[in-house]
Each structure stands twice: as C-alpha cells, then as structure tokens.
N, C-alpha and C. Protein backbone atom coordinates (compact mmCIF):
# COMPACT_ATOMS: atom_id res chain seq x y z
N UNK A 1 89.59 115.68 66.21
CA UNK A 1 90.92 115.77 65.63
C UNK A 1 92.02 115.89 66.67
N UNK A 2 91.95 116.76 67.83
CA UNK A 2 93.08 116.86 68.70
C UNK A 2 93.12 115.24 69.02
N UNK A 3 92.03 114.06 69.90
CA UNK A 3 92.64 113.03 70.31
C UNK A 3 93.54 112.35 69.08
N UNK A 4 92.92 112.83 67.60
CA UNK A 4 93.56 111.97 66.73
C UNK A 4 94.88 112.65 66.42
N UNK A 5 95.01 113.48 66.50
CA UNK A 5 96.51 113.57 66.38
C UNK A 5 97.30 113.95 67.53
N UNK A 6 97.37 113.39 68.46
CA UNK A 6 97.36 113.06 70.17
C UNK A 6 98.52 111.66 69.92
N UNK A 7 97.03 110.97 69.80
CA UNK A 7 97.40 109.48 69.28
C UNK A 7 98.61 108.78 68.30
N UNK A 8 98.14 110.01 67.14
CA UNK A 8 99.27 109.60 65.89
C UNK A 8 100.50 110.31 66.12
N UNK A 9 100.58 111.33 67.11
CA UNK A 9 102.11 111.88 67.75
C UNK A 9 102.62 110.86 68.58
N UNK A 10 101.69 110.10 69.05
CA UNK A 10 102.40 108.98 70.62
C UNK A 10 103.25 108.14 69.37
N UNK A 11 102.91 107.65 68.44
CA UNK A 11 102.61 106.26 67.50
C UNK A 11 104.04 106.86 66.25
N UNK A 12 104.49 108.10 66.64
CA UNK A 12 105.41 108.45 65.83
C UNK A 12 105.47 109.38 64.65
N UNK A 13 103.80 109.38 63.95
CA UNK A 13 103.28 109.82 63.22
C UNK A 13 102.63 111.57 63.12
N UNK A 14 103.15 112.35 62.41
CA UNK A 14 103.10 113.31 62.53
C UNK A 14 101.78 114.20 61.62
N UNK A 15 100.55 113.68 61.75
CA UNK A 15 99.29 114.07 60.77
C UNK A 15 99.21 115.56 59.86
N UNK A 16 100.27 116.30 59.56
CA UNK A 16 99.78 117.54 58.90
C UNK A 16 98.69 117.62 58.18
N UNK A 17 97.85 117.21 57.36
CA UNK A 17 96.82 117.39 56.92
C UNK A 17 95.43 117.55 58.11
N UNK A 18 95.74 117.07 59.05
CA UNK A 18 94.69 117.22 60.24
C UNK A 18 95.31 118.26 60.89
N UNK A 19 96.61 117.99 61.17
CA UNK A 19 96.99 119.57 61.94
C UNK A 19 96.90 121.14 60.76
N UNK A 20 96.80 121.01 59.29
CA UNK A 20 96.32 122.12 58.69
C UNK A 20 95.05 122.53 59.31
N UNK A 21 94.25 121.61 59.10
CA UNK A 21 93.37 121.61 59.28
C UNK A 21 92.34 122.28 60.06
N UNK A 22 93.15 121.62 61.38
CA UNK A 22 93.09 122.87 62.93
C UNK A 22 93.27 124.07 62.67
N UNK A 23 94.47 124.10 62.27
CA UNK A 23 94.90 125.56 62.47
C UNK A 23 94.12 126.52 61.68
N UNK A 24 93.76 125.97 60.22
CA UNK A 24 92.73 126.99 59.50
C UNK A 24 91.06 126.55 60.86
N UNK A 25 90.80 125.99 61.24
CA UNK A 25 89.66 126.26 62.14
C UNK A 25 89.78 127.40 63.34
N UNK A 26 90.82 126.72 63.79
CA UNK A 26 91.29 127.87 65.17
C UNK A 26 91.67 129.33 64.41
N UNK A 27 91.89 129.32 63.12
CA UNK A 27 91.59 131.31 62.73
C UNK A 27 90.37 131.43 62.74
N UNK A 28 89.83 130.82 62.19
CA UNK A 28 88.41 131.30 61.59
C UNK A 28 87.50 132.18 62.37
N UNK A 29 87.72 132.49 63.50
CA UNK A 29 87.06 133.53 64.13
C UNK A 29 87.56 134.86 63.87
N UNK A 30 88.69 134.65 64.40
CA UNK A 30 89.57 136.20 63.71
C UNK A 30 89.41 136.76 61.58
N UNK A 31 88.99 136.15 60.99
CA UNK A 31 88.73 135.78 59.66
C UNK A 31 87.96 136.44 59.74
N UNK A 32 86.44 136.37 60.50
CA UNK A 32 85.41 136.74 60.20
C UNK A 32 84.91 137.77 61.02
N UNK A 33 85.95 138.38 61.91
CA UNK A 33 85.68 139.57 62.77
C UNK A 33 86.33 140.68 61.47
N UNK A 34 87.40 139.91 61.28
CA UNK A 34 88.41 140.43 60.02
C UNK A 34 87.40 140.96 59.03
N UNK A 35 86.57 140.11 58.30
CA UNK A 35 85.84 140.22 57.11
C UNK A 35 84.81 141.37 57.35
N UNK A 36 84.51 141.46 58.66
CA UNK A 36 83.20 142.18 59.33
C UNK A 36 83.67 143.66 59.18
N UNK A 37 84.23 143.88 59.85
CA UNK A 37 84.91 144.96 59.84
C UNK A 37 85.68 145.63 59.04
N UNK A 38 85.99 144.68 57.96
CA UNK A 38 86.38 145.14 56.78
C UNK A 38 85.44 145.72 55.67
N UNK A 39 84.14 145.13 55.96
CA UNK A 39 82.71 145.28 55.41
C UNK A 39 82.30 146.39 55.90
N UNK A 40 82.37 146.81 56.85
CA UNK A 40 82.08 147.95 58.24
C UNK A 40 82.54 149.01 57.17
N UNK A 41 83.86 149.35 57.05
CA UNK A 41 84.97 150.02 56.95
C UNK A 41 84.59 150.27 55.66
N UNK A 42 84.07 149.59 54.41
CA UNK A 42 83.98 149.78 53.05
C UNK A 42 82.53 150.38 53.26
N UNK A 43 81.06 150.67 54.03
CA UNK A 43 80.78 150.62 54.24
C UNK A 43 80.19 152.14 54.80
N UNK A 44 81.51 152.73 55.28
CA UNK A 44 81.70 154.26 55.79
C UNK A 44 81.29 154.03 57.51
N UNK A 45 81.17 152.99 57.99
CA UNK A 45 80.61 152.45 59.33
C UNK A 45 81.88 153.14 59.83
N UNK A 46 81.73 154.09 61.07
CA UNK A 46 83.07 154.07 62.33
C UNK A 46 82.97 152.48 62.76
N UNK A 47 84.38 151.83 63.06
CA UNK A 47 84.22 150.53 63.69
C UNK A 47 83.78 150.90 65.29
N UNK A 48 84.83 151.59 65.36
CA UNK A 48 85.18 152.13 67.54
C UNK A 48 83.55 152.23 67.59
N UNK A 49 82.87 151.12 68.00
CA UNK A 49 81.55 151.46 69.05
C UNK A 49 80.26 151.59 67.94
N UNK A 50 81.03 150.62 66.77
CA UNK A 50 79.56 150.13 65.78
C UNK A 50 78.80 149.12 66.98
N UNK A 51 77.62 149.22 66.72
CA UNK A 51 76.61 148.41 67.42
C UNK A 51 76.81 147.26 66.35
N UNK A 52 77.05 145.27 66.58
CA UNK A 52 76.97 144.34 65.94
C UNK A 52 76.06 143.29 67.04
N UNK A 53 75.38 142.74 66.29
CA UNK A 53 74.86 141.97 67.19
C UNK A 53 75.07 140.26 66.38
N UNK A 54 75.77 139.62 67.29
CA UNK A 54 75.86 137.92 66.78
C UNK A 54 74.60 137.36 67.59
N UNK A 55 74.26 136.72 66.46
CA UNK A 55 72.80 135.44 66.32
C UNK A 55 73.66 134.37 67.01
N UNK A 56 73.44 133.89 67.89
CA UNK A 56 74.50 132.34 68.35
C UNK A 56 75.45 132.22 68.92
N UNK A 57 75.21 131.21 69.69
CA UNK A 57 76.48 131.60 70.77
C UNK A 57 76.98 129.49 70.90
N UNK A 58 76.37 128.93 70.86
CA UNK A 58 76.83 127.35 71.14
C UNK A 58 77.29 127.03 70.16
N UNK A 59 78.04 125.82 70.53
CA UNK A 59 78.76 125.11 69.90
C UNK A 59 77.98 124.68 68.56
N UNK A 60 76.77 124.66 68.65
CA UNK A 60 76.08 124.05 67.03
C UNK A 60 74.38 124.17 67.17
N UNK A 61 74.26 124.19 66.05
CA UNK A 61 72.79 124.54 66.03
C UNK A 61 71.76 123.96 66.59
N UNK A 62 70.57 124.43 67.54
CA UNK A 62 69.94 123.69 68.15
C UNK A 62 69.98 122.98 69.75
N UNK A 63 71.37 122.88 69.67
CA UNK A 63 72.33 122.60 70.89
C UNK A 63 72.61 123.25 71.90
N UNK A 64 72.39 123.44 73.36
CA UNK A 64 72.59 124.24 74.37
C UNK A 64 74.36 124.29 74.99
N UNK A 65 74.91 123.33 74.47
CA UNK A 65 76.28 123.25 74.58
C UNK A 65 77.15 124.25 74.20
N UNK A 66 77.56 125.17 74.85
CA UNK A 66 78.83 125.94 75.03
C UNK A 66 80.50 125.53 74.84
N UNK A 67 80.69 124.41 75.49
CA UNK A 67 81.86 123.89 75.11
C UNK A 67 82.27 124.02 73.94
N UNK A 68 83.55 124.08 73.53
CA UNK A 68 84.42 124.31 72.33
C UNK A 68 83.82 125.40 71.03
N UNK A 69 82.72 126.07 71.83
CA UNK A 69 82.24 127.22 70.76
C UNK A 69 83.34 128.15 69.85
N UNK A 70 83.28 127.85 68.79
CA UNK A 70 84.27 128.72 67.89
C UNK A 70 83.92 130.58 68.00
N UNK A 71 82.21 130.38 68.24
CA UNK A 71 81.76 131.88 68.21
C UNK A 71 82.31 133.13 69.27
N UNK A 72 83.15 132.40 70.36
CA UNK A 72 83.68 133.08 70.97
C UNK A 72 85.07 134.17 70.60
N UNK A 73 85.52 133.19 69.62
CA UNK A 73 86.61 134.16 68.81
C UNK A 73 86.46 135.28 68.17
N UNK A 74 85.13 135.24 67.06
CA UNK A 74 84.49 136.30 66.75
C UNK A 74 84.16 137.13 67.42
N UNK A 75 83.56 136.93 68.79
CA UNK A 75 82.99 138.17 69.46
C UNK A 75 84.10 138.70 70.46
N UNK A 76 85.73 138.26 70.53
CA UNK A 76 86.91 139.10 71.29
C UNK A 76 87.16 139.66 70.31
N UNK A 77 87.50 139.26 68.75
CA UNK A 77 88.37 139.70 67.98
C UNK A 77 87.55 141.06 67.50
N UNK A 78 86.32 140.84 67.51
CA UNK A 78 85.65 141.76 67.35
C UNK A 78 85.60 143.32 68.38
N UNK A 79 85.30 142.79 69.89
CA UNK A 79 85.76 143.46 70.50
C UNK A 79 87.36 144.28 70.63
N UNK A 80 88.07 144.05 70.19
CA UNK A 80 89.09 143.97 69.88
C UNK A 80 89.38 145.24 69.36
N UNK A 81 88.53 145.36 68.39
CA UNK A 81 88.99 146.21 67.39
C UNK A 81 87.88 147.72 67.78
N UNK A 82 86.98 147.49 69.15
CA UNK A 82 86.05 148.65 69.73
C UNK A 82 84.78 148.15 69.40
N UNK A 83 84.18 147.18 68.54
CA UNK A 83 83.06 146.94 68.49
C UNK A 83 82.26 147.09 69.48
N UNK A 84 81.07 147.51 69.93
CA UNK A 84 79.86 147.01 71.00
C UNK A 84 79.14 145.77 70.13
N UNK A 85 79.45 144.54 70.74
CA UNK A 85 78.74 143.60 70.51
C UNK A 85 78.05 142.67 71.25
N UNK A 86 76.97 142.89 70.70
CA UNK A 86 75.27 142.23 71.45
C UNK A 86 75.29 140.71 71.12
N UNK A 87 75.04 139.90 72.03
CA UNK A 87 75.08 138.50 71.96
C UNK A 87 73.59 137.87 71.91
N UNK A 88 72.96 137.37 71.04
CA UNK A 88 71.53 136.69 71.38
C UNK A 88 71.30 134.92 70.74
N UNK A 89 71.13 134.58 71.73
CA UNK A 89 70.51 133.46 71.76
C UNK A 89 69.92 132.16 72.44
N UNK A 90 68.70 132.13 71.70
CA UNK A 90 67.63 131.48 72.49
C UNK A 90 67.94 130.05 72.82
N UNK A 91 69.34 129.69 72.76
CA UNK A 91 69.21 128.14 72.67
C UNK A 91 70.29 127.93 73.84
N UNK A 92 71.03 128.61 74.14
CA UNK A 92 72.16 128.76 75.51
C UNK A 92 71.39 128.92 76.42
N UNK A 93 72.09 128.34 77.60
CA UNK A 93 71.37 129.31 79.28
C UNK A 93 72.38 130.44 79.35
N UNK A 94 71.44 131.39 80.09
CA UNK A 94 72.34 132.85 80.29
C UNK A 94 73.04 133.10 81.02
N UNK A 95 72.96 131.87 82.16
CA UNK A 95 73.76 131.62 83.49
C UNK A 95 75.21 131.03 82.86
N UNK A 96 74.92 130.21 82.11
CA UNK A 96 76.31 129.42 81.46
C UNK A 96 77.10 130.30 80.45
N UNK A 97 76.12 131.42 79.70
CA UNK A 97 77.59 131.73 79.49
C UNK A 97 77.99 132.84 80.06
N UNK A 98 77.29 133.37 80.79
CA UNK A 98 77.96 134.43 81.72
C UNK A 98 78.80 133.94 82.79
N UNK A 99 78.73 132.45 83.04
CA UNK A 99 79.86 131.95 83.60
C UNK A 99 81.28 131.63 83.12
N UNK A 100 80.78 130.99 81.81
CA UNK A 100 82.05 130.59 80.85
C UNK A 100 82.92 131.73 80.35
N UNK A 101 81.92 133.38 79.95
CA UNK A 101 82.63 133.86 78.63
C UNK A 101 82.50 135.05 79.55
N UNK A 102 81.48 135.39 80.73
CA UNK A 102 81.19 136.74 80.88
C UNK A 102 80.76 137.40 80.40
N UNK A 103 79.79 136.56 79.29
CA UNK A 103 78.51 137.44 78.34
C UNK A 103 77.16 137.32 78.72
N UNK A 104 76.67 138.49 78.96
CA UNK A 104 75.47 138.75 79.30
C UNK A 104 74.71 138.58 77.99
N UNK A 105 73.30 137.55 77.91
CA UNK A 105 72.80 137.47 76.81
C UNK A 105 71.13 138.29 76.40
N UNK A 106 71.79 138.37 75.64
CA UNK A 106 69.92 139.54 75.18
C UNK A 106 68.68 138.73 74.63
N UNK A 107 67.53 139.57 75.22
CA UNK A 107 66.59 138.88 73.94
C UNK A 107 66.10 139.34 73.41
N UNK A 108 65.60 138.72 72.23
CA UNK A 108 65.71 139.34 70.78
C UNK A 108 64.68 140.65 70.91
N UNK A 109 63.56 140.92 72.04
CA UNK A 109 63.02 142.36 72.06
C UNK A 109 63.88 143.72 72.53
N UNK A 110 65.24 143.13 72.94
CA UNK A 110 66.15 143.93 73.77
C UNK A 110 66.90 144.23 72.67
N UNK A 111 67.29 144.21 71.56
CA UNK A 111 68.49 143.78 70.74
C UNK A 111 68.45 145.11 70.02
N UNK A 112 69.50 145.83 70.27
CA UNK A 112 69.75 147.38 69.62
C UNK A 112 69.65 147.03 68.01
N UNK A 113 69.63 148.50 67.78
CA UNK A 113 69.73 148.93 66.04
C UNK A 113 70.84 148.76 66.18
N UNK A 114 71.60 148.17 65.00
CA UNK A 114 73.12 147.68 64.96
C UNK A 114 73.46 147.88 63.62
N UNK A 115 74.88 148.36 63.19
CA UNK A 115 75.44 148.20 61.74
C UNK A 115 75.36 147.17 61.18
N UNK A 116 75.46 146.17 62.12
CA UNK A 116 75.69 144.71 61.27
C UNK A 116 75.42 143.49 62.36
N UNK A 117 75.04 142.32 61.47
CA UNK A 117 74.59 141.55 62.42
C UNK A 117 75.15 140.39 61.66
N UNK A 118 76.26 139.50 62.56
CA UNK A 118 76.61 138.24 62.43
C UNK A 118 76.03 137.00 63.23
N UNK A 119 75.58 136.23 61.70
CA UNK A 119 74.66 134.76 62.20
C UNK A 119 75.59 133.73 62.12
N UNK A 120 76.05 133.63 63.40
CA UNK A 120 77.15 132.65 63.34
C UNK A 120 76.72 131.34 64.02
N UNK A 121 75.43 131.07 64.43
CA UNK A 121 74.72 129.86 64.78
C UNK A 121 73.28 129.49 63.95
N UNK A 122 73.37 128.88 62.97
CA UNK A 122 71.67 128.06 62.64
C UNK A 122 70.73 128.05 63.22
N UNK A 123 70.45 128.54 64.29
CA UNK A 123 68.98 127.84 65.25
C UNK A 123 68.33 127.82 64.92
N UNK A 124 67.36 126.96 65.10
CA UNK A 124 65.79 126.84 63.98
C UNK A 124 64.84 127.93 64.38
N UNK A 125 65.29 129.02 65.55
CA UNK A 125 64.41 129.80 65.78
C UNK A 125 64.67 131.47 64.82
N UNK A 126 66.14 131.19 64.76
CA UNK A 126 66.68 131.89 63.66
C UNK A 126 66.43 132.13 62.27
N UNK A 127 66.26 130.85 61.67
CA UNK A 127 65.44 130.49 60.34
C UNK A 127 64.08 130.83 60.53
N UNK A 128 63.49 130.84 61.42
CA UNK A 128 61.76 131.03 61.69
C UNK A 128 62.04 132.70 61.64
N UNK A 129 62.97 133.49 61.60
CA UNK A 129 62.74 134.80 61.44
C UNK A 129 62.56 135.23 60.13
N UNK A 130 61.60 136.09 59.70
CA UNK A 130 61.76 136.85 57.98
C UNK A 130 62.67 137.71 58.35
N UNK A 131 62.73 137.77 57.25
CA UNK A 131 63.98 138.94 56.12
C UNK A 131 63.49 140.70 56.94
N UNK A 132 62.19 140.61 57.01
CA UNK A 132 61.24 141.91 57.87
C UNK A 132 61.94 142.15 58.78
N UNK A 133 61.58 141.02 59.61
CA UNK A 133 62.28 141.18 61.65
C UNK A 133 63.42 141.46 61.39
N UNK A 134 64.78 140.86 60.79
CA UNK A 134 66.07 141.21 60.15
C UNK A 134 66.36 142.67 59.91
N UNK A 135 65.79 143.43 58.77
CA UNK A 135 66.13 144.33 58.46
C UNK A 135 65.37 145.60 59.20
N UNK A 136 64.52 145.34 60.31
CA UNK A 136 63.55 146.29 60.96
C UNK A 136 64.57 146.38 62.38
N UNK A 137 65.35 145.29 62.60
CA UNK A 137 66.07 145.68 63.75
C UNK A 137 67.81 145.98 63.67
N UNK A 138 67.71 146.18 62.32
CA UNK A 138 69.30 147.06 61.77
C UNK A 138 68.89 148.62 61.24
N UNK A 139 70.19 148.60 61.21
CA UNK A 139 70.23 150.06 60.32
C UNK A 139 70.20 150.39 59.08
N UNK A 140 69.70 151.05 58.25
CA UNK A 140 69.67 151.01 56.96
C UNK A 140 70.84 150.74 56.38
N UNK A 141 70.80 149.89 55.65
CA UNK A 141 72.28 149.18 54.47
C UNK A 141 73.19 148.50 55.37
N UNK A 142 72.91 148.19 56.83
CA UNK A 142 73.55 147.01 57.52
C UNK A 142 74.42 145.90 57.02
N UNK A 143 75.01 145.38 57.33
CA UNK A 143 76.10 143.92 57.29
C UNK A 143 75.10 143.27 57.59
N UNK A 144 74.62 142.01 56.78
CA UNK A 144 74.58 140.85 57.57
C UNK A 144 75.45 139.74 57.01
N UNK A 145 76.39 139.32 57.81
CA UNK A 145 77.14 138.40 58.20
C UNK A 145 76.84 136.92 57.89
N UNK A 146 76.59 136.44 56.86
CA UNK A 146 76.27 134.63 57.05
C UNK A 146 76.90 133.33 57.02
N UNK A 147 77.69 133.26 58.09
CA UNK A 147 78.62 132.43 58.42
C UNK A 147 78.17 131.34 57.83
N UNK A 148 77.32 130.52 58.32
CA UNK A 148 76.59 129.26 58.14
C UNK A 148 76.00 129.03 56.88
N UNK A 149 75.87 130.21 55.79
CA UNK A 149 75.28 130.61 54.23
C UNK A 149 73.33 129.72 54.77
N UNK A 150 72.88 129.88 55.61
CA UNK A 150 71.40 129.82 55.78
C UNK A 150 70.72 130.62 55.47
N UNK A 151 71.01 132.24 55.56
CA UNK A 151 70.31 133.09 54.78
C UNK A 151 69.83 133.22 53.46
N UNK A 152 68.80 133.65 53.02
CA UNK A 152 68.42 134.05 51.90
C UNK A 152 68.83 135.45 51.30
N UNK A 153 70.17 134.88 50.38
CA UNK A 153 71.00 136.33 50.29
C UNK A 153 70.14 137.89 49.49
N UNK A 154 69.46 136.84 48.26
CA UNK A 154 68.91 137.76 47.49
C UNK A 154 67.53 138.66 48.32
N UNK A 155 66.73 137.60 48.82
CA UNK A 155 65.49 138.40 49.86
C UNK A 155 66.34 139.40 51.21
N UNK A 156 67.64 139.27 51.73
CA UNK A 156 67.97 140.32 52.47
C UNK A 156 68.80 141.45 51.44
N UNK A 157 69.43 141.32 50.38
CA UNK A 157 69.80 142.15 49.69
C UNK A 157 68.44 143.10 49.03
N UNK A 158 67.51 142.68 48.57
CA UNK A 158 66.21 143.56 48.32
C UNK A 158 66.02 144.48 49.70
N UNK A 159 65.96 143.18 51.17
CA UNK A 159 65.75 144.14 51.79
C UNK A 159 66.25 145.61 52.65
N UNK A 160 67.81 145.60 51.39
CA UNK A 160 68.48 146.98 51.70
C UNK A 160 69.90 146.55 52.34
N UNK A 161 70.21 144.99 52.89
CA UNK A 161 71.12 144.72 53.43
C UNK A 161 72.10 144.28 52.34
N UNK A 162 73.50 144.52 53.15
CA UNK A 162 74.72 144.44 52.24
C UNK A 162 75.06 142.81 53.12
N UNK A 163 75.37 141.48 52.00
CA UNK A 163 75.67 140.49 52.36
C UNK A 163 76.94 140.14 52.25
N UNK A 164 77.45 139.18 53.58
CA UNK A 164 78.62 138.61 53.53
C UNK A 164 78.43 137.25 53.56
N UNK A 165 79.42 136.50 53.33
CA UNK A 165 78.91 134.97 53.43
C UNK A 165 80.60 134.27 53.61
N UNK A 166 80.75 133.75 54.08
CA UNK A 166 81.90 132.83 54.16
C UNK A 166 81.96 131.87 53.03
C-alpha cells in the first residue's frame, strides 16, 4: 500500500480508502496492548511488572522475516505501560532481533509463569502446542490474547483461561 499510494500522490490522486486503511493498521498494536491490559486490569492483575509473554515475533507465520513486523508495537506499547514482557519464538534468529529491536529471545523451556500471554504470530509450532502446555505455563485465570483467532477459545476457556480475540 505505501508504493501504491506513493504512486497515486505523484499522479495527483489522493487514495483515502488505502490511506484509512494504513492508519487503522499502524494502531493496531497500541489496540491490542490497549485491550491487554485492559483485560489485565478487569482481571485484578497489577499491570506495573505483570509477567506477559508474546508467541511471535516476524512479520508472518512460518516466516523468519523481521522486517515490517507489526508485533513490535505491541511489545513497546506494552512496555509502556510497566509490563515485563517475554518474547518467544522459534521461527526468528535471536541474533536478528536483538539487532533490529534489542530483544533478547526465550525458549519456550525458559518462558516464566505470566498473567497473560499474547499470540500474535501463527507458527505451526505454536498450533502443535495443547491447550495443557498453554495453561501449565500461565497463571491461574491468565489472558490469553488471540490476535490471529487460531486458538481454540472454548478448550482454553475450560482450561481456566480468560479469552481475548481481536
């Protein structure tokens, strides 16, 4: 969308429906740090120094690409507000994004008990997790976060978790 409305600014043409467009994308991180923490907060969670841990860090599922990752918004805005938030995933190198973002990445045997956990990347190694591993490495009545709606809301709600979904 930016070259295309790049293009249609040279050409005279002023695209608002593509530039809405953007602009509801470029919030959407703050939205869902927003939503998180608002969940936190209803919740009885202190935010200042809740443990959250985000599933995903690339640009798209499966993909080792970092470039233009939206998930980065979520995890300042989040910080932002005092969160400690844990970054994991198996599909980034750890060198790249501790170059790009200055995030040190965990793995998933390292990954604290956390209030809430936002899955803001698909990975197929992600889906290969049960609802078990999920709710054995949160806290009782946890957030989970499902950006991407891949979760199985009703099997993590049995399993004690409170769901969000975009």
């Amino acid at each position: 969308p930016y070259y295309l409305t790049h293009k249609a600014d040279k050409l005279g043409y002023h695209p608002q429906v593509i530039l809405a467009g953007r602009r509801i994308n470029d919030g959407m991180g703050k939205f869902i740090a927003e939503q998180t923490v608002k969940n936190l907060v209803q919740s009885g969670v202190a935010v200042k120094g809740a443990q959250v841990i985000v599933l995903g860090l690339t640009f798209k599922e499966n993909c080792p690409d970092l470039r233009n990752s939206k998930v980065i918004d979520v995890i300042r805005e989040l910080q932002s507000y005092g969160v400690d938030v844990t970054v994991h995933d198996p599909v980034a190198d750890p060198q790249e994004a501790m170059s790009h973002y200055g995030l040190a990445l965990t793995p998933w045997e390292k990954l604290p008990r956390a209030q809430a956990v936002v899955a803001a990347v698909s990975h197929r190694a992600f889906r290969l997790r049960t609802v078990d591993e999920l709710v054995n490495m949160l806290a009782p009545g946890a957030l989970y976060v499902d950006v991407k709606g891949q979760g199985d809301a009703a099997a993590l709600r049995s399993g004690g978790l409170k769901v969000w979904r975009l």
